[in-house]
N, C-alpha and C. Protein backbone atom coordinates (compact mmCIF):
# COMPACT_ATOMS: atom_id res chain seq x y z
N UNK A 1 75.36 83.22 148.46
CA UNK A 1 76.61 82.62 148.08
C UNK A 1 77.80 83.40 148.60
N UNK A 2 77.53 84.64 149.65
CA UNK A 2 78.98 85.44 149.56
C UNK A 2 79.19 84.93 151.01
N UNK A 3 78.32 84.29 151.95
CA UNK A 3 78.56 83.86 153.22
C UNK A 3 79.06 82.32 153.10
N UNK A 4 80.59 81.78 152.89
CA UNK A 4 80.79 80.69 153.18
C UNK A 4 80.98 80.11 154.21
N UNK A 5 80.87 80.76 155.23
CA UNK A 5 81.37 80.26 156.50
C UNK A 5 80.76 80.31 157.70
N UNK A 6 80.80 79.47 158.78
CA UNK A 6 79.31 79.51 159.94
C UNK A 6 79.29 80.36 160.30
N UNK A 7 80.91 81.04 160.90
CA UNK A 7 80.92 82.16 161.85
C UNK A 7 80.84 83.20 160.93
N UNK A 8 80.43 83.54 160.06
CA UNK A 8 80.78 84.86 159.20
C UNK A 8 78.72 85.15 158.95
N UNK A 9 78.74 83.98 158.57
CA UNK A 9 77.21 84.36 158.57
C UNK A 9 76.35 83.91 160.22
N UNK A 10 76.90 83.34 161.15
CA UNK A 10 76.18 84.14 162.58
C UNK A 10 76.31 84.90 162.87
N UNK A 11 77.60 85.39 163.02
CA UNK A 11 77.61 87.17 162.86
C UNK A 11 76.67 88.48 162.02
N UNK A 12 76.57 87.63 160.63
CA UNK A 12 75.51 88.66 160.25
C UNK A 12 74.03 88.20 160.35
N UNK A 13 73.81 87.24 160.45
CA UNK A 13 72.02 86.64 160.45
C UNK A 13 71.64 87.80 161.61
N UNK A 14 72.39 87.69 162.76
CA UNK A 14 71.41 89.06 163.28
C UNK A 14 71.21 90.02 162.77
N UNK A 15 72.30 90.55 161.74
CA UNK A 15 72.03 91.95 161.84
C UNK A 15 71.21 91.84 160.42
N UNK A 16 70.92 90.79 159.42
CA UNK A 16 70.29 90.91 158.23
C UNK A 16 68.57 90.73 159.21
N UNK A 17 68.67 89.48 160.16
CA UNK A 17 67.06 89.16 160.74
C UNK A 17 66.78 90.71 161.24
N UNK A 18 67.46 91.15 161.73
CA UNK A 18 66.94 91.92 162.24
C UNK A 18 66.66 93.28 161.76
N UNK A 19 66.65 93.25 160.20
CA UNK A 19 66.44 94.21 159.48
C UNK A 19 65.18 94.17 158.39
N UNK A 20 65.28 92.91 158.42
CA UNK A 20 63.49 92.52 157.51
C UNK A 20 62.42 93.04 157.89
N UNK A 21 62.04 93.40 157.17
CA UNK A 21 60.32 94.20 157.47
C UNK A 21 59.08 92.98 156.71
N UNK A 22 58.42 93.34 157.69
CA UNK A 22 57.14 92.06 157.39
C UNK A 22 56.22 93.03 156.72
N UNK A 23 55.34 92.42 155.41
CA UNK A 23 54.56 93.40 155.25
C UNK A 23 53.21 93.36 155.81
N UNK A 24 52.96 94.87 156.38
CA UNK A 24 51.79 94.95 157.44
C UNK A 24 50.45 95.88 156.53
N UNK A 25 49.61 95.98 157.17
CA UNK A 25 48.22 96.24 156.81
C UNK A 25 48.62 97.72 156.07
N UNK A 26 48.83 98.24 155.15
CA UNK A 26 49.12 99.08 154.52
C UNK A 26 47.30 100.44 153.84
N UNK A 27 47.36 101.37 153.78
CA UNK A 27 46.62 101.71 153.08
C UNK A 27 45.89 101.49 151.24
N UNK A 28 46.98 100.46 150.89
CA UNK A 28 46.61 100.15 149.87
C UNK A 28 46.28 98.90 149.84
N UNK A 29 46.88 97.82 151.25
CA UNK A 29 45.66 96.80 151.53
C UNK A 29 44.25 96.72 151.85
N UNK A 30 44.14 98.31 152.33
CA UNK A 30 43.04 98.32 152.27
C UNK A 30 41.71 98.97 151.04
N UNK A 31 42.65 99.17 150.44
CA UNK A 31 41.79 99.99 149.57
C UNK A 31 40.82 99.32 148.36
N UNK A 32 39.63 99.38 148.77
CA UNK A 32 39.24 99.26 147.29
C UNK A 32 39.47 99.45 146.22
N UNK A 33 40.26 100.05 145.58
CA UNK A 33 40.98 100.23 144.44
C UNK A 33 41.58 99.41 143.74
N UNK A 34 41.77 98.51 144.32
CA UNK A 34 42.57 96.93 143.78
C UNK A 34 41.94 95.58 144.37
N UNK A 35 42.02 94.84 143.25
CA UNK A 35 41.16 93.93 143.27
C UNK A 35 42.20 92.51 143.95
N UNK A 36 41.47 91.74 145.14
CA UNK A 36 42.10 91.01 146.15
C UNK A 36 43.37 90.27 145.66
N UNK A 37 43.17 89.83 144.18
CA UNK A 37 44.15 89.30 143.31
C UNK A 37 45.57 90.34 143.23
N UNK A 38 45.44 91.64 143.18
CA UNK A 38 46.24 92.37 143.41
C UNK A 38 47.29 92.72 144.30
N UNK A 39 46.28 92.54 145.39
CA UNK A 39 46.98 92.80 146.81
C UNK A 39 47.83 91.49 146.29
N UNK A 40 47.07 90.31 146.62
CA UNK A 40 48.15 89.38 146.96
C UNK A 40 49.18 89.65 146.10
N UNK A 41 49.19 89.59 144.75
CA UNK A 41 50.31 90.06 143.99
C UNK A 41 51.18 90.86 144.62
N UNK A 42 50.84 91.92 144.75
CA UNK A 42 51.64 93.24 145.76
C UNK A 42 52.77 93.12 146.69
N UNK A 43 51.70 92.32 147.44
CA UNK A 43 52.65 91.91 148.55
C UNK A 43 53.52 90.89 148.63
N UNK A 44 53.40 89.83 147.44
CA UNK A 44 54.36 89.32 147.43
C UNK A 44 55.39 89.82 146.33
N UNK A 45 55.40 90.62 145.46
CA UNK A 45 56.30 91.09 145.18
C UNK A 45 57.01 92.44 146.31
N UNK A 46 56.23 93.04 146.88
CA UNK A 46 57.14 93.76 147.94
C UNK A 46 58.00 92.77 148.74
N UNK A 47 57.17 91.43 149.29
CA UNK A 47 58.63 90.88 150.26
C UNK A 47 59.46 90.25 149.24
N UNK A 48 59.37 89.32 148.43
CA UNK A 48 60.61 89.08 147.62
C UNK A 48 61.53 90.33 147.41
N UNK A 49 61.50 91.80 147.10
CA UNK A 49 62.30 92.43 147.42
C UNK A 49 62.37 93.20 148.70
N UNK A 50 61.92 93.16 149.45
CA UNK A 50 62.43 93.38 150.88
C UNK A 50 63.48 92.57 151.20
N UNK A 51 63.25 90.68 150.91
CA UNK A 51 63.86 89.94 151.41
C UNK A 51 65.65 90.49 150.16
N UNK A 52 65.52 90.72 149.30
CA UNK A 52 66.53 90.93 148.27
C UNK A 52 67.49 92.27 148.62
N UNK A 53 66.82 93.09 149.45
CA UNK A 53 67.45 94.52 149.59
C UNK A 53 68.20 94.08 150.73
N UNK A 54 67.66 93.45 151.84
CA UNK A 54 68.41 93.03 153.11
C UNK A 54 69.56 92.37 152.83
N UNK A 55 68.96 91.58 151.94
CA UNK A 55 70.54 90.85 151.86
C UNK A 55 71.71 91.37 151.14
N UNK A 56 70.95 92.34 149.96
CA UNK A 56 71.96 93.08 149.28
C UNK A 56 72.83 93.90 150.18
N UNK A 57 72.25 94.77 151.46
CA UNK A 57 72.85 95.61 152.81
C UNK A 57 73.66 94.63 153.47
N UNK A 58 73.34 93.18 153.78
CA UNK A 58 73.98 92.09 154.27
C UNK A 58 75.84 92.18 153.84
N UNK A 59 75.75 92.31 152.24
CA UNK A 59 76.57 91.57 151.64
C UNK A 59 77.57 92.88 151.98
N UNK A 60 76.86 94.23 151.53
CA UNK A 60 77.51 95.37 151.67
C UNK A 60 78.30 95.11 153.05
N UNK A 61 77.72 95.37 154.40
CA UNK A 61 77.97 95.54 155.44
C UNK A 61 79.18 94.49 155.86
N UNK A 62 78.84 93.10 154.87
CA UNK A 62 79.94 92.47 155.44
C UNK A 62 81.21 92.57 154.76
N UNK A 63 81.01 93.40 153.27
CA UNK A 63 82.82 93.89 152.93
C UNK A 63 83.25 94.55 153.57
N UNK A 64 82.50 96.11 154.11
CA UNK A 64 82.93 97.21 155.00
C UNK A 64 83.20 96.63 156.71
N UNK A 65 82.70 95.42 156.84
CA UNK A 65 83.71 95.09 157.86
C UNK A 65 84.71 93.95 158.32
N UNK A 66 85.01 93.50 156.68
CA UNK A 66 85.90 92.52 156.94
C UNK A 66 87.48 92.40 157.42
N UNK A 67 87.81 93.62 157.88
CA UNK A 67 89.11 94.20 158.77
C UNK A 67 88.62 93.37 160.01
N UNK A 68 87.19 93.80 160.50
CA UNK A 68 87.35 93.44 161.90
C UNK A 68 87.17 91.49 161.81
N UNK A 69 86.73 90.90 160.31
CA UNK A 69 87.01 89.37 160.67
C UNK A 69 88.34 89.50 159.85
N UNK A 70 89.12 89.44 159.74
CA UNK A 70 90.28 89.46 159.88
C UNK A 70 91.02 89.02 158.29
N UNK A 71 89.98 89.46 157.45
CA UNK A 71 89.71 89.12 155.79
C UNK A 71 90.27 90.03 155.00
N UNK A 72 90.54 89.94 153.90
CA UNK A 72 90.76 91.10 152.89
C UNK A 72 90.31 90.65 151.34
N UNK A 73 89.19 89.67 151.42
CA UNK A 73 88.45 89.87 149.68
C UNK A 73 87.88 90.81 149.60
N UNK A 74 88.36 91.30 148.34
CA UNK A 74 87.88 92.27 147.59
C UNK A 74 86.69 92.02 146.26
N UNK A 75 85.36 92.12 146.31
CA UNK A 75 84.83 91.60 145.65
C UNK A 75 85.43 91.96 144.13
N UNK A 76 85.07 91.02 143.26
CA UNK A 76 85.27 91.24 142.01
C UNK A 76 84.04 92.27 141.08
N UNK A 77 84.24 92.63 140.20
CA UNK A 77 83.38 93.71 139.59
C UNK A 77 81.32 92.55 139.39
N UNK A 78 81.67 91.97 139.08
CA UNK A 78 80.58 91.06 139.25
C UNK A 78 79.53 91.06 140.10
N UNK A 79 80.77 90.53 141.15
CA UNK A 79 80.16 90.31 142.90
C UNK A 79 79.29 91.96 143.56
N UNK A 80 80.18 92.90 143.15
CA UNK A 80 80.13 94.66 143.19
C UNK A 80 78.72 94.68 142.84
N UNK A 81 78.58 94.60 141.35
CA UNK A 81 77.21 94.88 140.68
C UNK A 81 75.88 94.05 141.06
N UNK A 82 76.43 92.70 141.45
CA UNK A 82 75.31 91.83 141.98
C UNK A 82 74.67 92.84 143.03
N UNK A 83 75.52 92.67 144.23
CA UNK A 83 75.52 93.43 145.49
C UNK A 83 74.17 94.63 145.57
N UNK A 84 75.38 95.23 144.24
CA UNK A 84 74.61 96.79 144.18
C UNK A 84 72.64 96.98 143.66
N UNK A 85 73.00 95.99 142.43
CA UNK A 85 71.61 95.19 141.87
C UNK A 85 70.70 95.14 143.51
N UNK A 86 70.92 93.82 144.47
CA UNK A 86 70.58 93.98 145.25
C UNK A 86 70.11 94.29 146.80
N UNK A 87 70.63 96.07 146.30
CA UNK A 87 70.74 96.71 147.61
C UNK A 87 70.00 97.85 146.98
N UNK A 88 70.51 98.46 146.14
CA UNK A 88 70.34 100.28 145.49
C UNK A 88 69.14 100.29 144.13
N UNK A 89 69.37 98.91 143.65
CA UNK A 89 68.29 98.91 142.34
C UNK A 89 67.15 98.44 142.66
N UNK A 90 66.70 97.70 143.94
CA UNK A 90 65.78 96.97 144.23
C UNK A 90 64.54 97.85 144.56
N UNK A 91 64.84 99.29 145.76
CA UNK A 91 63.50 99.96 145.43
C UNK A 91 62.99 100.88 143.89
N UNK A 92 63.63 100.94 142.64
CA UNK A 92 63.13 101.47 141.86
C UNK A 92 62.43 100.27 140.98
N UNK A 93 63.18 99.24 141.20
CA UNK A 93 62.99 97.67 140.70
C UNK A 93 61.61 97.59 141.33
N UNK A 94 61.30 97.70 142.45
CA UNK A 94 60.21 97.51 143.34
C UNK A 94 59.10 98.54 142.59
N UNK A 95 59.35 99.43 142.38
CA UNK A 95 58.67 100.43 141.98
C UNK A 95 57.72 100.07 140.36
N UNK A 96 58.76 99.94 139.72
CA UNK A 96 58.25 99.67 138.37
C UNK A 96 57.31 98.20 138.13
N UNK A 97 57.84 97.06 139.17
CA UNK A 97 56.86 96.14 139.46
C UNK A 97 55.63 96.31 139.63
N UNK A 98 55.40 96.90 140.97
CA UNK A 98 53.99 97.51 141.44
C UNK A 98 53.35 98.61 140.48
N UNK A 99 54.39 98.97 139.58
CA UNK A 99 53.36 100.14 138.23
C UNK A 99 52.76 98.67 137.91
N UNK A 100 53.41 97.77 136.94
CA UNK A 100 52.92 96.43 135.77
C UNK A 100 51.80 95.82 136.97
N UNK A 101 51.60 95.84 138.44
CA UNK A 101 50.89 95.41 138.60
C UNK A 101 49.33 95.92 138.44
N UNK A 102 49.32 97.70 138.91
CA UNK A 102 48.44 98.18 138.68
C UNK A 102 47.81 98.61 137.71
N UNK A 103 48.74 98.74 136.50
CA UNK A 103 48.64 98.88 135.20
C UNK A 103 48.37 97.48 134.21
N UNK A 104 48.12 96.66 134.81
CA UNK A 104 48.17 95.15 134.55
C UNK A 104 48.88 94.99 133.38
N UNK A 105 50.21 95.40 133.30
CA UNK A 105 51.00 95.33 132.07
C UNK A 105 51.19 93.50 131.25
N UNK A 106 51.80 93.52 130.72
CA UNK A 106 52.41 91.78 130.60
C UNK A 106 53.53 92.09 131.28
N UNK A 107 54.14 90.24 131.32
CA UNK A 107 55.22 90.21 131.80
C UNK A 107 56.02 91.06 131.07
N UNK A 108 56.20 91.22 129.58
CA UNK A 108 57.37 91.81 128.92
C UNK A 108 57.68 92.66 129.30
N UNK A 109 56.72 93.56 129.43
CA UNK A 109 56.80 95.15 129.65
C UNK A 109 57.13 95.61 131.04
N UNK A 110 56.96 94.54 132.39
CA UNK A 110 57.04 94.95 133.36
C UNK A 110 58.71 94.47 133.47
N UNK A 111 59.27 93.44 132.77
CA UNK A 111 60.64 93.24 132.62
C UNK A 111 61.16 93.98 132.17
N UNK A 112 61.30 94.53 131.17
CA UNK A 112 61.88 95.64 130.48
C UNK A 112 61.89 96.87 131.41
N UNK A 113 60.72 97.45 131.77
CA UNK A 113 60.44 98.82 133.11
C UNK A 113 61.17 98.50 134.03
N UNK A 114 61.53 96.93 134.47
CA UNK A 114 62.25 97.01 135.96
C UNK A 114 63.44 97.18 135.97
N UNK A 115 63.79 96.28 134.82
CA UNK A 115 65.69 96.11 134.44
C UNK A 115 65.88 97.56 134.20
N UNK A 116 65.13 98.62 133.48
CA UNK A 116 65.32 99.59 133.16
C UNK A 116 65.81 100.66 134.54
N UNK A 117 64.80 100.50 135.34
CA UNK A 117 64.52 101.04 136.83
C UNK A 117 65.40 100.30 137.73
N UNK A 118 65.66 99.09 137.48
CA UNK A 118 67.14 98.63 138.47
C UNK A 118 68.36 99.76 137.73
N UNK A 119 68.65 99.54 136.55
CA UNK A 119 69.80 100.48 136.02
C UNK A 119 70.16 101.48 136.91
N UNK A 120 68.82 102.98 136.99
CA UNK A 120 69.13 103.62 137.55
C UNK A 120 69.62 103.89 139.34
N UNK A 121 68.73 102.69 140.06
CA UNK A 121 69.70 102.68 141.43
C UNK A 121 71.16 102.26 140.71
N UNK A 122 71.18 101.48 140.12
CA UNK A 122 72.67 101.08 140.42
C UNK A 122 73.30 102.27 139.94
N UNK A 123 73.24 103.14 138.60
CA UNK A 123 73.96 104.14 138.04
C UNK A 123 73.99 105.13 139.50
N UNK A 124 73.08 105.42 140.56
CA UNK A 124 72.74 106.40 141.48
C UNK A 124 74.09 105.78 142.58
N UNK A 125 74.14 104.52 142.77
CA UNK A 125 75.10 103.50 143.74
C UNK A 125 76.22 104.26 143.54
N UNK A 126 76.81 104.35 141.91
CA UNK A 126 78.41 103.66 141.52
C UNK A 126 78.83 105.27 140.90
N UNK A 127 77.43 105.87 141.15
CA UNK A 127 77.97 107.57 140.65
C UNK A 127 79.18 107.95 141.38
């Protein structure tokens, strides 16, 4: 929602495409240690936040250069924290996910651990 405009987001689709990471054959895809149900789990919670961190860097990259499109919004405190949510909170967010997965927590508990674990990127962001 922060890209309204064609030319503002062709300008960045390269530089967000070209920052996505695909997830590849990892040592813990391979491992017996987790059961196939897992992996898949895994990995799709790693790209949903892969895909979430890029764009969070997206959004960043395009305030720090809206001098050169010729702009001056200033996000609002909202827009800030969204941003930050998803740029700086997403690998501890990521983190506490993949615990509830291996720990086969419930949903509750792995909600509570993440929101908890997003907090601290963002408190680490806005220090």
């Amino acid at each position: 929602f922060f890209f309204n405009d064609t030319a503002t987001t062709e300008i960045y689709t390269e530089q967000i495409v070209g920052s996505v990471r695909c997830v590849q054959e990892t040592d813990i895809m391979k491992s017996a240690k987790f059961t196939d149900e897992q992996k898949v789990l895994m990995a799709k919670i790693y790209t949903e936040e892969m895909v979430t961190i890029h764009f969070g860097q997206g959004v960043d990259i395009y305030w720090h250069n809206q001098s050169f499109l010729n702009e001056n919004k200033v996000p609002s405190e909202a827009e800030y924290l969204l941003m930050v949510q998803q740029k700086t909170g997403v690998l501890p967010r990521l983190a506490a996910r993949l615990i509830g997965v291996v720990l086969d927590l419930d949903t509750k508990e792995v909600n509570r651990l993440s929101k908890f674990m997003e907090s601290l990127g963002v408190a680490f962001q806005i220090k």
